[in-house]
C-alpha atoms as a PDB file:
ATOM      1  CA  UNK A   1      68.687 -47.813  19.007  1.00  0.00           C
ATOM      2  CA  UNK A   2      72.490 -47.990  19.826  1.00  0.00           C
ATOM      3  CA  UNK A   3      73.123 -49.128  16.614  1.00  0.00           C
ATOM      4  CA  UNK A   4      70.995 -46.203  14.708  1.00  0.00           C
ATOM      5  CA  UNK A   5      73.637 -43.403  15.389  1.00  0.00           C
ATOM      6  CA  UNK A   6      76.693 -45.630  14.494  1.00  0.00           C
ATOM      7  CA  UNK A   7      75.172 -46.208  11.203  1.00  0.00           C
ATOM      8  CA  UNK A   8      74.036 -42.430  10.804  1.00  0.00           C
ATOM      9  CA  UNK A   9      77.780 -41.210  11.538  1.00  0.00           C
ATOM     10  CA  UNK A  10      78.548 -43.881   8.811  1.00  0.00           C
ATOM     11  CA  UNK A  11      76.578 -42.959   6.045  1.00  0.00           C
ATOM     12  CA  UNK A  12      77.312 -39.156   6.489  1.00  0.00           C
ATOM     13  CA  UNK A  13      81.201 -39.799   6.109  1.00  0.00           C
ATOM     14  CA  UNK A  14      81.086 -43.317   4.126  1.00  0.00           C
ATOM     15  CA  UNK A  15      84.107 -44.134   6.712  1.00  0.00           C
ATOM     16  CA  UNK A  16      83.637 -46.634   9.434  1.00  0.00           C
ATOM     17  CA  UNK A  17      86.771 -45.002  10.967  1.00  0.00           C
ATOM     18  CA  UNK A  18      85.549 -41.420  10.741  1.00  0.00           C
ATOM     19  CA  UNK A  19      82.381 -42.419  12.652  1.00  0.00           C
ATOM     20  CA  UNK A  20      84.487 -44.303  15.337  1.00  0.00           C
ATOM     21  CA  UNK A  21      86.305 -41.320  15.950  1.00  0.00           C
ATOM     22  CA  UNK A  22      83.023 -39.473  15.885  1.00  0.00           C
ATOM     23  CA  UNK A  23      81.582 -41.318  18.514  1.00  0.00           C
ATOM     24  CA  UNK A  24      85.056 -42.409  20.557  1.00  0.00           C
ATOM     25  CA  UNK A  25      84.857 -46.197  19.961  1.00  0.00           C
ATOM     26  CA  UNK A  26      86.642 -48.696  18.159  1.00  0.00           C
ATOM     27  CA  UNK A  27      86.244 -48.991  14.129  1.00  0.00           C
ATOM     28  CA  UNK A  28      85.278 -52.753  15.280  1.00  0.00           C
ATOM     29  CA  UNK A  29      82.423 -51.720  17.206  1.00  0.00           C
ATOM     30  CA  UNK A  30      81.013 -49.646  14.221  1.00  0.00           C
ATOM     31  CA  UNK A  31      81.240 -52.538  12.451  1.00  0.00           C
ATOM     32  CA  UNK A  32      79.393 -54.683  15.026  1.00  0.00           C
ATOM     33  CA  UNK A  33      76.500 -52.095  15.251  1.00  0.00           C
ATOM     34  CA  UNK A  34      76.110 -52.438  11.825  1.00  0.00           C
ATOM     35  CA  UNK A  35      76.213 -55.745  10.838  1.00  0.00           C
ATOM     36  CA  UNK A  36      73.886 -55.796  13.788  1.00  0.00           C
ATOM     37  CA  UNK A  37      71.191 -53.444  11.671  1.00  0.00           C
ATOM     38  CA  UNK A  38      71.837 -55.557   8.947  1.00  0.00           C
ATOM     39  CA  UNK A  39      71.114 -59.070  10.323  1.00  0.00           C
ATOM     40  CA  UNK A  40      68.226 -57.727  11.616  1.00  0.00           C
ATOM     41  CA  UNK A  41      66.813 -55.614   8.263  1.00  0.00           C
ATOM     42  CA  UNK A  42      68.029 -58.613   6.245  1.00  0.00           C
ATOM     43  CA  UNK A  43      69.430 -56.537   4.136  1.00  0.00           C
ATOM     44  CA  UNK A  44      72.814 -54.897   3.207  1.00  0.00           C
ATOM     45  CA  UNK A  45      73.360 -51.231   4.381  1.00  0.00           C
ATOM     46  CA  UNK A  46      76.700 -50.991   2.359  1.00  0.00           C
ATOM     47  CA  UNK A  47      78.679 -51.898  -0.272  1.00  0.00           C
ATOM     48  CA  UNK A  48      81.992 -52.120   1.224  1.00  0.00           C
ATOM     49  CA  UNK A  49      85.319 -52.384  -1.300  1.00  0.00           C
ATOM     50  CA  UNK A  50      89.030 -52.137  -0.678  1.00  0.00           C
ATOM     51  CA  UNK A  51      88.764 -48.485  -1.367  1.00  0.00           C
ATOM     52  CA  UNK A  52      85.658 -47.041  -0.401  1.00  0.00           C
ATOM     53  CA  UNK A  53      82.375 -47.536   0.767  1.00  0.00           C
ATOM     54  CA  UNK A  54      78.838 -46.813  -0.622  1.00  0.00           C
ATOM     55  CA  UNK A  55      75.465 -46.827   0.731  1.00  0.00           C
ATOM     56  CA  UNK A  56      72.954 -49.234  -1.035  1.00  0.00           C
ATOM     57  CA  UNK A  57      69.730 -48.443  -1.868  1.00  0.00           C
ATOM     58  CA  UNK A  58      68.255 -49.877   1.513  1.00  0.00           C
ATOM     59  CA  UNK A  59      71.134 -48.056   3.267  1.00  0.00           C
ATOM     60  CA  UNK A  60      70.121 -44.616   1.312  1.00  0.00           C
ATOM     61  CA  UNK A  61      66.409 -45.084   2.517  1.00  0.00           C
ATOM     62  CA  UNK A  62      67.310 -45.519   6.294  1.00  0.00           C
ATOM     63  CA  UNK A  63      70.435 -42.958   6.096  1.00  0.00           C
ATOM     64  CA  UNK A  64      67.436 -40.261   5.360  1.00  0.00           C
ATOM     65  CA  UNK A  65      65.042 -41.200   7.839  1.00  0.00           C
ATOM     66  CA  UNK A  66      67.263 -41.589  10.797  1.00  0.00           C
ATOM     67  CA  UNK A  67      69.331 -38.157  10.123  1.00  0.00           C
ATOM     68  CA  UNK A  68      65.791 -36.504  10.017  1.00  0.00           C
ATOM     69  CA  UNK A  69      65.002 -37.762  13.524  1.00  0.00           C
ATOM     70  CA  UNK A  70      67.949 -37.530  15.156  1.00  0.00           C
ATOM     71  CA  UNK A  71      68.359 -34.117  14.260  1.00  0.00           C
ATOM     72  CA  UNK A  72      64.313 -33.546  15.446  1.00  0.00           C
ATOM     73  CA  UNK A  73      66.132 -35.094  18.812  1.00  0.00           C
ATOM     74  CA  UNK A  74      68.855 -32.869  19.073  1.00  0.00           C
ATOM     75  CA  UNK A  75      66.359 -29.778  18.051  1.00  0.00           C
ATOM     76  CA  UNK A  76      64.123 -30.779  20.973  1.00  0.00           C
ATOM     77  CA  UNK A  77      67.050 -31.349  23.611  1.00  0.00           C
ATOM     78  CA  UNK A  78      68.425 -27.909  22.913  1.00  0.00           C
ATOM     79  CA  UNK A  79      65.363 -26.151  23.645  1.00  0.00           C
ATOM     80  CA  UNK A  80      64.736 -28.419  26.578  1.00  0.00           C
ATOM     81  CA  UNK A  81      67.869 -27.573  27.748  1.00  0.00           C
ATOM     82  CA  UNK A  82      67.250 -23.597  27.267  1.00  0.00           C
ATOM     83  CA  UNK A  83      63.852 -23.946  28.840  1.00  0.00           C
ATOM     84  CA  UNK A  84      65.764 -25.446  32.266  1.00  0.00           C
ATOM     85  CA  UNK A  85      68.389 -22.966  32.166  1.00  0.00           C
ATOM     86  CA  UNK A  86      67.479 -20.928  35.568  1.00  0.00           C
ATOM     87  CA  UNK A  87      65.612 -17.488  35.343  1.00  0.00           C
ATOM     88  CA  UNK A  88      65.511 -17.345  31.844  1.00  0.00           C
ATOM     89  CA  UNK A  89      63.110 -14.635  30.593  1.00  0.00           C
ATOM     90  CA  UNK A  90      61.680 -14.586  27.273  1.00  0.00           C
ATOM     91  CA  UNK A  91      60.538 -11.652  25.455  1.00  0.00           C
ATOM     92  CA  UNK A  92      58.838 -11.791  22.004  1.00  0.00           C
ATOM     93  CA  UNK A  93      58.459  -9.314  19.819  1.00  0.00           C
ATOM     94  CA  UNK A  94      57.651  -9.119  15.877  1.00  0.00           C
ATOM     95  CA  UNK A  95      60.525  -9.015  13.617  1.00  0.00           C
ATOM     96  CA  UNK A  96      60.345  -5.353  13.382  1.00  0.00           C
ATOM     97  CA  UNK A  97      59.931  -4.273  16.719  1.00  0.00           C
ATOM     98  CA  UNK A  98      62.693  -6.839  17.586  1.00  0.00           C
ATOM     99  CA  UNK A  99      65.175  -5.466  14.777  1.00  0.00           C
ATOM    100  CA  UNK A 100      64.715  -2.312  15.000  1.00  0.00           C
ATOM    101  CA  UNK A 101      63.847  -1.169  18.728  1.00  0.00           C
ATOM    102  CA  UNK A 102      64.459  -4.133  20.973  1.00  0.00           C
ATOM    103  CA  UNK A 103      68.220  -4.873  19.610  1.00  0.00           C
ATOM    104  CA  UNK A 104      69.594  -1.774  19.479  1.00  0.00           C
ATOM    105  CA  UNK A 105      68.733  -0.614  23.362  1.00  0.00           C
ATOM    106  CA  UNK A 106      68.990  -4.215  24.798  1.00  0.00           C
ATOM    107  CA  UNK A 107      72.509  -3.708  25.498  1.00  0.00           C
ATOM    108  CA  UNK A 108      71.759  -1.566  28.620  1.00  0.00           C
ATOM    109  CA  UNK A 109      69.266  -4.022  30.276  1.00  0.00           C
ATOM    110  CA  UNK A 110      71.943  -6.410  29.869  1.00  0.00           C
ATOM    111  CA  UNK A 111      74.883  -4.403  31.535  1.00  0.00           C
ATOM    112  CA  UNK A 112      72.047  -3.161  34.234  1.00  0.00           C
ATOM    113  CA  UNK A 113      71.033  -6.799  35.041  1.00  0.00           C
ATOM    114  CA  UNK A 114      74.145  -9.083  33.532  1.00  0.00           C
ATOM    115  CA  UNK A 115      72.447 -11.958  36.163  1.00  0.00           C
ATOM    116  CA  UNK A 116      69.647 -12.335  34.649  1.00  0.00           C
ATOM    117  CA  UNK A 117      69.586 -14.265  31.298  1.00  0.00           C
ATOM    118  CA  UNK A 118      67.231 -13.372  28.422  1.00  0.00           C
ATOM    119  CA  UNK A 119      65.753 -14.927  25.606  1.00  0.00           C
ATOM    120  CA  UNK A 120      65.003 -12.695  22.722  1.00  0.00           C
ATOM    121  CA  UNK A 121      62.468 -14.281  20.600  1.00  0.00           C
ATOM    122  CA  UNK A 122      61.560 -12.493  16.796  1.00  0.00           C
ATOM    123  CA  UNK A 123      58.617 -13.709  15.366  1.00  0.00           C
ATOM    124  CA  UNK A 124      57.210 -12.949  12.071  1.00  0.00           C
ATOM    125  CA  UNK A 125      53.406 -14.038  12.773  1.00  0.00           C
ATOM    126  CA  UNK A 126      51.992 -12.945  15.252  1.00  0.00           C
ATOM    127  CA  UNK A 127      51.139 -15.855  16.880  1.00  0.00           C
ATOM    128  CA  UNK A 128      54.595 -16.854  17.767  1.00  0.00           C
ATOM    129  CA  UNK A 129      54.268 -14.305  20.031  1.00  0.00           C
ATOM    130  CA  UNK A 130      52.042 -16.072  22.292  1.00  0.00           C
ATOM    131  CA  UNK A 131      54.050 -19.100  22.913  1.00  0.00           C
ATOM    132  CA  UNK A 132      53.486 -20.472  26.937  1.00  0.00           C
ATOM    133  CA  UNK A 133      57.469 -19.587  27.927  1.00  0.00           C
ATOM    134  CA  UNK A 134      56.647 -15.881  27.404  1.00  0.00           C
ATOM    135  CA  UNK A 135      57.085 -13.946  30.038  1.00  0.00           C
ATOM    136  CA  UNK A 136      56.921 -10.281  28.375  1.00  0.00           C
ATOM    137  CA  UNK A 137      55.336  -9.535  24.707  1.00  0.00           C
ATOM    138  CA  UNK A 138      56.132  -6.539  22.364  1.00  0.00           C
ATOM    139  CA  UNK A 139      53.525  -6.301  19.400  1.00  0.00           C
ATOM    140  CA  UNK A 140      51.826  -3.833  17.081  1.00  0.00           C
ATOM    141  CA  UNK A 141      48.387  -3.095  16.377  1.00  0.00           C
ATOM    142  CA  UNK A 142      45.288  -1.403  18.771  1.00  0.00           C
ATOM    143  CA  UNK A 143      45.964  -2.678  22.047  1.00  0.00           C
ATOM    144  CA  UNK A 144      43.071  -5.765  22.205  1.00  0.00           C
ATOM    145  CA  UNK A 145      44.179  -8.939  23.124  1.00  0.00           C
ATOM    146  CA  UNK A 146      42.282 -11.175  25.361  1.00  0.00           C
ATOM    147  CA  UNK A 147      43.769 -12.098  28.501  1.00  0.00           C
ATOM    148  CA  UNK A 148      46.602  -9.783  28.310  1.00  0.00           C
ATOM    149  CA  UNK A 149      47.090  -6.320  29.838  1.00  0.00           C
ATOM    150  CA  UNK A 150      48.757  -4.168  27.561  1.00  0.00           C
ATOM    151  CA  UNK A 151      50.159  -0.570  27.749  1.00  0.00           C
ATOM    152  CA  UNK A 152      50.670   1.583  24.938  1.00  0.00           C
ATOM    153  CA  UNK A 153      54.681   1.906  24.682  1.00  0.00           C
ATOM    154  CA  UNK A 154      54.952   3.561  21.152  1.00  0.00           C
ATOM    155  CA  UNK A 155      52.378   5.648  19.070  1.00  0.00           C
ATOM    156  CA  UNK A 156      51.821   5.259  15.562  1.00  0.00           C
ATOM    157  CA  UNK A 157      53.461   8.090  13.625  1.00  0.00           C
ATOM    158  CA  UNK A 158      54.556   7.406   9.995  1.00  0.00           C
ATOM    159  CA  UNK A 159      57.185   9.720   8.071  1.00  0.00           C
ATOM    160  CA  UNK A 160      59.023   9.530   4.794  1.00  0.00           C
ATOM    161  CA  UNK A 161      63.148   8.160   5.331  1.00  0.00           C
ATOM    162  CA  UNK A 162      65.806   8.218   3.189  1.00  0.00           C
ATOM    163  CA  UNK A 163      69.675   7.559   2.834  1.00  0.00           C
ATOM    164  CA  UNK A 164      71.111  11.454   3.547  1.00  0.00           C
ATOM    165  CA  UNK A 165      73.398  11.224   0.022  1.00  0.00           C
ATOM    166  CA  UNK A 166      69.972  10.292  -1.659  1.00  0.00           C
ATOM    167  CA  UNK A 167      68.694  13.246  -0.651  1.00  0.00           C
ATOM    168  CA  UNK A 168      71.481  15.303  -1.489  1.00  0.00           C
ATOM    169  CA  UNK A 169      71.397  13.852  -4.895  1.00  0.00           C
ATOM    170  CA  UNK A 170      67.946  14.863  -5.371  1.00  0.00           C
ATOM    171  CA  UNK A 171      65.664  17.899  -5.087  1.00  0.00           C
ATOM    172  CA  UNK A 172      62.372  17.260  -3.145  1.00  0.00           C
ATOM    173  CA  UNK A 173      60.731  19.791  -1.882  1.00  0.00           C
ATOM    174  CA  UNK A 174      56.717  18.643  -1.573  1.00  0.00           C
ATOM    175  CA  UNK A 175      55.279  15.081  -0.847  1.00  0.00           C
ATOM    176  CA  UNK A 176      53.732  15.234  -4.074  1.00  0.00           C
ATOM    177  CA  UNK A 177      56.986  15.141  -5.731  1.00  0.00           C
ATOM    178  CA  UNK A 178      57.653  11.460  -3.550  1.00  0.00           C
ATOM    179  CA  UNK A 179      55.620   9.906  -6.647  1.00  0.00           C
ATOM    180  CA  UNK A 180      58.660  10.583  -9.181  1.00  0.00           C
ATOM    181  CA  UNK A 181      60.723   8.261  -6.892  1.00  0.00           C
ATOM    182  CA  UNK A 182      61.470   4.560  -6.223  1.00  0.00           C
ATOM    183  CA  UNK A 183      59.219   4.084  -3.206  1.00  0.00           C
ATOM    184  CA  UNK A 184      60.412   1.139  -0.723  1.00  0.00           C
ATOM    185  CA  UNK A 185      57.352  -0.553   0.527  1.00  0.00           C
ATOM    186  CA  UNK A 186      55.993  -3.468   2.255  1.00  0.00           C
ATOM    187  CA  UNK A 187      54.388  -6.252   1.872  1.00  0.00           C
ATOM    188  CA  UNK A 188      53.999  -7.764   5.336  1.00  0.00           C
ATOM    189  CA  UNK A 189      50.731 -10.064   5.223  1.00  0.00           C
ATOM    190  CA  UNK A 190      48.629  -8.159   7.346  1.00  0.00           C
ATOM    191  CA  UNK A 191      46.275  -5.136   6.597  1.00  0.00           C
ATOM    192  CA  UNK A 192      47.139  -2.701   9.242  1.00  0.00           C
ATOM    193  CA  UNK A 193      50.238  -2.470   8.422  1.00  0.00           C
ATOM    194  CA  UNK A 194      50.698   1.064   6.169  1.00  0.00           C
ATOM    195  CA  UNK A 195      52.116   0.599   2.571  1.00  0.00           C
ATOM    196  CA  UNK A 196      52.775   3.728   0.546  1.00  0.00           C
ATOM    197  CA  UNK A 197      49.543   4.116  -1.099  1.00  0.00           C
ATOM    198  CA  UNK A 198      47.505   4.255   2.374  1.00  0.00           C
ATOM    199  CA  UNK A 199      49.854   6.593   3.676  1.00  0.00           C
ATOM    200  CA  UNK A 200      49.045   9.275   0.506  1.00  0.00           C
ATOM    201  CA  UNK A 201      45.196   8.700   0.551  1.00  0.00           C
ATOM    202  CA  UNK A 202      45.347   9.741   4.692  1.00  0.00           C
ATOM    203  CA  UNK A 203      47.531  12.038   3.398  1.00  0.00           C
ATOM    204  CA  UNK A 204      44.969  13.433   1.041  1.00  0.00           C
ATOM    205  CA  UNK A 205      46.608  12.678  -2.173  1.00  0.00           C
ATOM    206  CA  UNK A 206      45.414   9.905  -5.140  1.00  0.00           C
ATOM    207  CA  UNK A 207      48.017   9.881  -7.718  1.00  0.00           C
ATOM    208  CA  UNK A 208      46.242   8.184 -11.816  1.00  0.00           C
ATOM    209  CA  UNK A 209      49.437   6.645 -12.319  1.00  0.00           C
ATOM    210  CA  UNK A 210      51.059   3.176 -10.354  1.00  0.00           C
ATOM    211  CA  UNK A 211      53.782   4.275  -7.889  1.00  0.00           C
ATOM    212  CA  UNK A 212      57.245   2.918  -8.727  1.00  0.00           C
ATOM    213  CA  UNK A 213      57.551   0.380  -5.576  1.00  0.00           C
ATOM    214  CA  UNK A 214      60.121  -2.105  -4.401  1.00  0.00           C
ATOM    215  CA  UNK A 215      58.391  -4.214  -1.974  1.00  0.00           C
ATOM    216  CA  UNK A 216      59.735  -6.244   0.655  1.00  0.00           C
ATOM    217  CA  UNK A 217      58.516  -8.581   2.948  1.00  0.00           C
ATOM    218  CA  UNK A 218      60.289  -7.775   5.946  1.00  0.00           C
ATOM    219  CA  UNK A 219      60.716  -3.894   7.415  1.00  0.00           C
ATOM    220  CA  UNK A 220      64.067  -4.432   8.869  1.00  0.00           C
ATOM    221  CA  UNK A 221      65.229  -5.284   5.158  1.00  0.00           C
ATOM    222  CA  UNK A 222      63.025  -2.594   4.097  1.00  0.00           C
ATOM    223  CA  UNK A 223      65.071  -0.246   6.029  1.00  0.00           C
ATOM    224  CA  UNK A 224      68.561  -1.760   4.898  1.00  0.00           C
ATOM    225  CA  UNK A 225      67.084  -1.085   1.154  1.00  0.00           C
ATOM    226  CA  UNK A 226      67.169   2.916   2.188  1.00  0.00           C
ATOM    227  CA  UNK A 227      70.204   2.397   3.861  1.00  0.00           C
ATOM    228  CA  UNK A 228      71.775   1.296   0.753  1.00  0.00           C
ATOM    229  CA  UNK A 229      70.216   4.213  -1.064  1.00  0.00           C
ATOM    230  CA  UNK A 230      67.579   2.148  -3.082  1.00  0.00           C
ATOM    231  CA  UNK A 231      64.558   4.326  -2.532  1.00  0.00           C
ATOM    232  CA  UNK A 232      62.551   6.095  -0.057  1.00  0.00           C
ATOM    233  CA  UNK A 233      60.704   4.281   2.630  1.00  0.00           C
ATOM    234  CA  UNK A 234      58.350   4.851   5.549  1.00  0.00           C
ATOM    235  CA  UNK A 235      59.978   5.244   8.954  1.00  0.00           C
ATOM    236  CA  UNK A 236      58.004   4.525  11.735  1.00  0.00           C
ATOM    237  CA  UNK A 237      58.459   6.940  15.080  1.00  0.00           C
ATOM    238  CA  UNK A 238      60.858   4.408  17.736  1.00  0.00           C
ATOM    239  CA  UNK A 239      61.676   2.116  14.863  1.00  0.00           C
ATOM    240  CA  UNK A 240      64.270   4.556  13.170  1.00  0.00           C
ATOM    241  CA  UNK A 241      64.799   7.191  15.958  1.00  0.00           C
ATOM    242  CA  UNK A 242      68.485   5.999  16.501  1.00  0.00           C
ATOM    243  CA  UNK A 243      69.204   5.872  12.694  1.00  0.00           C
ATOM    244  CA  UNK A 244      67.671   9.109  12.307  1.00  0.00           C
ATOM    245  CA  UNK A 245      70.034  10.308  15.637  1.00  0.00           C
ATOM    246  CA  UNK A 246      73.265   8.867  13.958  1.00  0.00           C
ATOM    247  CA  UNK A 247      73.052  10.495  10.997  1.00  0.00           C
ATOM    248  CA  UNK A 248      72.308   7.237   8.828  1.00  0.00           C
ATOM    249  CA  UNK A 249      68.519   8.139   7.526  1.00  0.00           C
ATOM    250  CA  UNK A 250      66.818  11.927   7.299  1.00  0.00           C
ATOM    251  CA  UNK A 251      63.278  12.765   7.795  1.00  0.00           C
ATOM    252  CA  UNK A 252      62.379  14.278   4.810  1.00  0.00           C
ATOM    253  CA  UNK A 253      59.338  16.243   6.393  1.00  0.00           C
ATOM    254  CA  UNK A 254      58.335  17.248   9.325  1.00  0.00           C
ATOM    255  CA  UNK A 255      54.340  16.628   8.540  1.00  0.00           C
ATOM    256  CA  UNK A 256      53.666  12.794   9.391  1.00  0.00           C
ATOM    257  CA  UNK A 257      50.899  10.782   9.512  1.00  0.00           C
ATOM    258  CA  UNK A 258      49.741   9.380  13.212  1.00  0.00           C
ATOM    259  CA  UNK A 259      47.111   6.691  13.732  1.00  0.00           C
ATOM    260  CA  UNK A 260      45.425   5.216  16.613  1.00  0.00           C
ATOM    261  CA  UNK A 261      47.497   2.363  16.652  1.00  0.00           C
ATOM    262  CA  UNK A 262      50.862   1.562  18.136  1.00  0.00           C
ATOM    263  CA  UNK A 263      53.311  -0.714  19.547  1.00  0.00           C
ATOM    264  CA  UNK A 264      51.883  -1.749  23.320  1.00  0.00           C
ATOM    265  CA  UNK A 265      53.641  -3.732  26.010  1.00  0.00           C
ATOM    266  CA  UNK A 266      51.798  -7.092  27.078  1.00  0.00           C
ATOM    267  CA  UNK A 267      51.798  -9.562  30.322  1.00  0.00           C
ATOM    268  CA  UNK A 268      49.549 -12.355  31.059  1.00  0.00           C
ATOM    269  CA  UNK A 269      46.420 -10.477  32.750  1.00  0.00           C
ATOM    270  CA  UNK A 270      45.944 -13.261  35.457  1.00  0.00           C
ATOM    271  CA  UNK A 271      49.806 -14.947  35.795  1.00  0.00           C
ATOM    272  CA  UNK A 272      51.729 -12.680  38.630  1.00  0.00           C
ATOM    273  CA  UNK A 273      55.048 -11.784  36.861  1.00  0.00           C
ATOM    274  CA  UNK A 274      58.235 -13.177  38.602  1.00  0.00           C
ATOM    275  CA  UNK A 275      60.883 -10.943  39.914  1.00  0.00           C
ATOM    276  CA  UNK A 276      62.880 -10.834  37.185  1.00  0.00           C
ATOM    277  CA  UNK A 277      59.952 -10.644  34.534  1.00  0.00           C
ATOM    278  CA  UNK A 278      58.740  -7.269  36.518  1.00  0.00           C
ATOM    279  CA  UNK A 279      62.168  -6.234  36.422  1.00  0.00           C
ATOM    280  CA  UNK A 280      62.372  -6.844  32.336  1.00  0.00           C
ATOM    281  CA  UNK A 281      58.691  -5.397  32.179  1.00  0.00           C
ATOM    282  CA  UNK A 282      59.255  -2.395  33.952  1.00  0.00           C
ATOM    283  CA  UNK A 283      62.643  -1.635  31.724  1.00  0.00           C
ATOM    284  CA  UNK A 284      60.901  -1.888  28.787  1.00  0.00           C
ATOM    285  CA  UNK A 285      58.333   0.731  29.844  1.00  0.00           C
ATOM    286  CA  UNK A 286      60.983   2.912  31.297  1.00  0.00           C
ATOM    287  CA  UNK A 287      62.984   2.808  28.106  1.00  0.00           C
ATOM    288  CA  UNK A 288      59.991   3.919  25.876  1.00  0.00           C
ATOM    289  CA  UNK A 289      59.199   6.782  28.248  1.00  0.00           C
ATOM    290  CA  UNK A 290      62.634   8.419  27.688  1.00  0.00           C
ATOM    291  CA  UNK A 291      62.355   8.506  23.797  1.00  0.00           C
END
């Protein structure tokens, strides 16, 4: 086992001196180690030459299996290490609710509790959510989830966005005129999530020809292809409030479409939140009330 990351260091720099100074020993001891591995293989590692030095075929095979598991070690030490660190909260939300909402307001729970560390954890399945180090959750959909209290943060209301020189650039005056335009929409994997053509039938409208669409797969990039003045996409109330503040996105009408879902808050229904998790639960509730 000594001998393993001696020979990895190695065969990533093909330099017995490069890995002694790697790992602070002497170029002899690298050499040791690995005439070590290779008495005991029975088999040469290297090909070594006045020049240079080259891994053999045995020495290829082993190079790949122990960089895979020494970097597997060094994966699970760092998040050992994180998981010790003391107080450290954990809040998971999906991608978009961590993009788009969490990020941009974070910064005053931070300078309103700079003792208190924080994990921010963006998942793009839902069920990354749920992992056991989770002390406060952030998800969409109708508020069930078994053996979790959860508190409706953000209701569902869904409004056509755009970049404000694209609309400038272009007359609309009805949502019926929204087919004649590159429509950003997306694709996230899951059916509650409203694409384009949803939002028109609750809106009352079938169109006989396709929409023009440029689908993505994730709404934060969504949102950066409107930014950029691709297209018009869906902007969901709370998730583009601040861009629609600074001046970055308009509304392009003020009829919207609400549903009865939402974004909702969740805790652990029978695990008594720590200090510092209440404290991290009860900003989050105070910072949707103010929007």
């Amino acid at each position: 086992m000594t001998a393993l990351p001696a020979f990895e260091a190695a065969a990533r720099s093909l330099s017995f001196t490069k890995a002694a100074q790697e790992l602070c020993v002497t170029q002899a001891a690298i050499s040791r180690q690995i005439a070590s591995l290779e008495r005991g293989f029975g088999a040469k590692l290297f090909i070594r030459s006045h020049r240079k030095l080259e891994l053999t075929a045995e020495g290829q095979l082993l190079q790949h299996s122990t960089s895979i598991a020494l970097d597997l070690i060094e994966k699970v030490t760092r998040e050992l290490h994180v998981k010790q660190q003391k107080n450290l909260l954990t809040i998971a939300a999906d991608t978009s609710m961590a993009y788009r909402w969490l990020l941009p307001r974070f910064e005053n729970f931070h300078n309103s509790h700079p003792d208190i560390p924080v994990n921010i954890r963006a998942c793009d399945h839902e069920e990354d959510c749920f992992q056991p180090d989770a002390d406060v959750i952030l998800l969409y959909g109708d508020g069930y989830w078994p053996g979790y209290d959860a508190t409706l943060i953000l209701e569902e209301e869904i409004y056509p966005v755009c970049h404000p020189e694209f609309y400038e650039q272009h007359s609309i005056t009805s949502i019926e005129e929204l087919s004649d335009f590159l429509l950003l929409d997306l694709q996230a994997g899951r059916w509650d999530w409203m694409s384009w053509e949803q939002w028109f039938l609750e809106m009352g409208m079938q169109f006989t020809t396709p929409l023009k669409t440029l689908s993505f797969n994730s709404y934060p990039l969504l949102i950066d292809g409107t930014l950029h003045k691709q297209g018009i996409g869906l902007g969901w109330g709370g998730l583009v409030d601040d861009l629609l503040e600074k001046g970055k996105l308009v509304r392009l009408f003020e009829k919207s479409l609400k549903t009865e879902r939402g974004y909702y808050l969740l805790k652990p229904s029978r695990i008594r939140l720590t200090p510092q998790a209440k404290t991290l639960y009860d900003w989050v509730l105070k910072t949707a009330a103010s929007q």
